[in-house]
N, C-alpha and C. Protein backbone atom coordinates (compact mmCIF):
# COMPACT_ATOMS: atom_id res chain seq x y z
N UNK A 1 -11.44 -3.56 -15.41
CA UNK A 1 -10.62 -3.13 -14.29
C UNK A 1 -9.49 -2.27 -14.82
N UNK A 2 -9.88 -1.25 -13.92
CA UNK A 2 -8.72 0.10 -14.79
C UNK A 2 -6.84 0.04 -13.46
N UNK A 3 -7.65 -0.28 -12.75
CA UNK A 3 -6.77 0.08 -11.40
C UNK A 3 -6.73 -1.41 -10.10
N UNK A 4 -5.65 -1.35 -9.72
CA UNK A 4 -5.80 -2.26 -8.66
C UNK A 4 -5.42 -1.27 -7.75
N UNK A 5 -6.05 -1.03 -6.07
CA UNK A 5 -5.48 -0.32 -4.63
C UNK A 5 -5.68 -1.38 -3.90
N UNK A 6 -4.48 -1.19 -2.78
CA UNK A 6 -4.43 -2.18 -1.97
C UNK A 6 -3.61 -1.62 -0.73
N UNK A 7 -3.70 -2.14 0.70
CA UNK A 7 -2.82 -1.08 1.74
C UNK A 7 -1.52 -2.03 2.34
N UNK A 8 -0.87 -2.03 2.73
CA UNK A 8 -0.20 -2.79 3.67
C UNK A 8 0.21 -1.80 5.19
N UNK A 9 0.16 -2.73 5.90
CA UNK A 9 1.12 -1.81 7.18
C UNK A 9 2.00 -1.13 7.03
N UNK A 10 2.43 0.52 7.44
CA UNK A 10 3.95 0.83 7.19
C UNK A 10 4.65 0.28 7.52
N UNK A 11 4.57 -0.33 8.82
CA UNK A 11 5.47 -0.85 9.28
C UNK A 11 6.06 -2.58 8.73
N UNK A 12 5.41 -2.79 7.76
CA UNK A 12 5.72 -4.25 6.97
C UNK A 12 6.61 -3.46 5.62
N UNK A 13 7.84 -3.24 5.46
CA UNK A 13 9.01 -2.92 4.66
C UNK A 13 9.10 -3.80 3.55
N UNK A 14 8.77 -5.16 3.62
CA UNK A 14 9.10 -5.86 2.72
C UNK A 14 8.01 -6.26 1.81
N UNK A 15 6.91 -5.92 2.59
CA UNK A 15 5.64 -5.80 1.62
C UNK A 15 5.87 -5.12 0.53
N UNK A 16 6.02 -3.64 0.80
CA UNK A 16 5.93 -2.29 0.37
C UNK A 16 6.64 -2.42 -1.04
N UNK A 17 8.40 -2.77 -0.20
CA UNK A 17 9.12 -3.20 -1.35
C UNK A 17 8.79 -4.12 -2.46
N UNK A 18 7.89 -5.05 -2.02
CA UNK A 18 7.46 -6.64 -2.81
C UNK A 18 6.37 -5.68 -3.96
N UNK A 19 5.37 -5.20 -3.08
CA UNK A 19 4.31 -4.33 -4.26
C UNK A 19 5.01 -3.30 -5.06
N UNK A 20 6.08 -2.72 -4.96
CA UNK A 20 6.49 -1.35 -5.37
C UNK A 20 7.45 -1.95 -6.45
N UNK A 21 8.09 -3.72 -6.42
CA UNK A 21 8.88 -4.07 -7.32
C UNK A 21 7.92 -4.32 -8.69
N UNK A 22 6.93 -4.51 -8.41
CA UNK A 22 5.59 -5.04 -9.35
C UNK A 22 4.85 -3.85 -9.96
N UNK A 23 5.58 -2.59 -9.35
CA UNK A 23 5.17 -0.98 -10.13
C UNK A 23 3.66 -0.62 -9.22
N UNK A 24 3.71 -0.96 -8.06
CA UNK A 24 2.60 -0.20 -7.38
C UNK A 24 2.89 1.06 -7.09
N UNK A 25 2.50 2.05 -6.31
CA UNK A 25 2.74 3.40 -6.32
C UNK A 25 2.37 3.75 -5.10
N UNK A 26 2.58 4.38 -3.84
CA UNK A 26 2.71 4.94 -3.20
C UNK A 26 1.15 5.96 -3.45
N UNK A 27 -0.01 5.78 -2.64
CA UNK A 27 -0.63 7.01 -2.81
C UNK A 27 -0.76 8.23 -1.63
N UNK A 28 -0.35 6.85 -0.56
CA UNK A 28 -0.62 7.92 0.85
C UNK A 28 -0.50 7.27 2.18
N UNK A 29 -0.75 7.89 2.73
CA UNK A 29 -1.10 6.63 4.50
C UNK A 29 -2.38 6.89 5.36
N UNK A 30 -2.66 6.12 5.66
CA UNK A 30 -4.14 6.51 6.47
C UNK A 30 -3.69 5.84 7.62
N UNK A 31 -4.04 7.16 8.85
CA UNK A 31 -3.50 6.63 10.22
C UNK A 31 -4.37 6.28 11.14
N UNK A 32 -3.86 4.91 11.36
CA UNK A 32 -4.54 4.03 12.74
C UNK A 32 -5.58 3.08 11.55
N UNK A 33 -5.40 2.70 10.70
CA UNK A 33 -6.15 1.82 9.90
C UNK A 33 -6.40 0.45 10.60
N UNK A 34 -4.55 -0.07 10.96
CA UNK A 34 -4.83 -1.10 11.32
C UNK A 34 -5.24 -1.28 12.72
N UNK A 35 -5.45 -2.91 13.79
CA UNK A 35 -4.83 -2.63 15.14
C UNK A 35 -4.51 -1.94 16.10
N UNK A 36 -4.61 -1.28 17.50
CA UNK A 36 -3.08 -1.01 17.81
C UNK A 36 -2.93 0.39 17.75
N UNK A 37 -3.81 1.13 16.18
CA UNK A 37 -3.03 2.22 15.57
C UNK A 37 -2.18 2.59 14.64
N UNK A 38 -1.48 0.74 14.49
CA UNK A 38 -0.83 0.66 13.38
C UNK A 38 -1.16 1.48 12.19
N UNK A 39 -0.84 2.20 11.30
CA UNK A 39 -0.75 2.96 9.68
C UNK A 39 -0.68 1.99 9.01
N UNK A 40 -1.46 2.73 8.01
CA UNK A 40 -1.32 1.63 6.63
C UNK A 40 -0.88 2.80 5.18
N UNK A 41 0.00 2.05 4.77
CA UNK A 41 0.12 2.82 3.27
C UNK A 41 -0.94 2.18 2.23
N UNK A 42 -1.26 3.00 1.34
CA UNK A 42 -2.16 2.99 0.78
C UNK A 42 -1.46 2.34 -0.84
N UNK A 43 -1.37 1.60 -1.55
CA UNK A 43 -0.72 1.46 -3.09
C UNK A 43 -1.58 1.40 -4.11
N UNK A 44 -0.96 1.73 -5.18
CA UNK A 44 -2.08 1.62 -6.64
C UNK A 44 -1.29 1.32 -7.95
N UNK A 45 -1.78 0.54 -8.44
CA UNK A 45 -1.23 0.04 -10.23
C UNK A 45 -1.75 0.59 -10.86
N UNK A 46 -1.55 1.02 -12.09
CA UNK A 46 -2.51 0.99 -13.44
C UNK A 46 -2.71 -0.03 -13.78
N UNK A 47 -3.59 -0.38 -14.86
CA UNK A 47 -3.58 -1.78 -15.78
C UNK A 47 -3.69 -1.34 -17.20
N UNK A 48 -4.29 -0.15 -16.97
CA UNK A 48 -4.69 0.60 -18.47
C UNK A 48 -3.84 2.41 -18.36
């Protein structure tokens, strides 16, 4: 495993913050992923 991706809601702030303290990265947003319509941001780690 080279990479971990994972999405959360934009609209969940404290997620974002929680993954981004752990060095996830921001790759993008894909709209209407969730629900509703809700957006999701998209995150990614290295491992290697």
């Amino acid at each position: 495993i080279r990479q971990i991706r994972l999405e959360a809601r934009a609209d969940n702030r404290s997620a974002i913050a929680f993954y981004r303290s752990l060095q996830f990265v921001p790759l993008g947003e894909v709209a209407g992923y969730y629900r509703q319509g809700i957006d999701a941001v998209q995150l990614e780690k290295k491992l290697i």
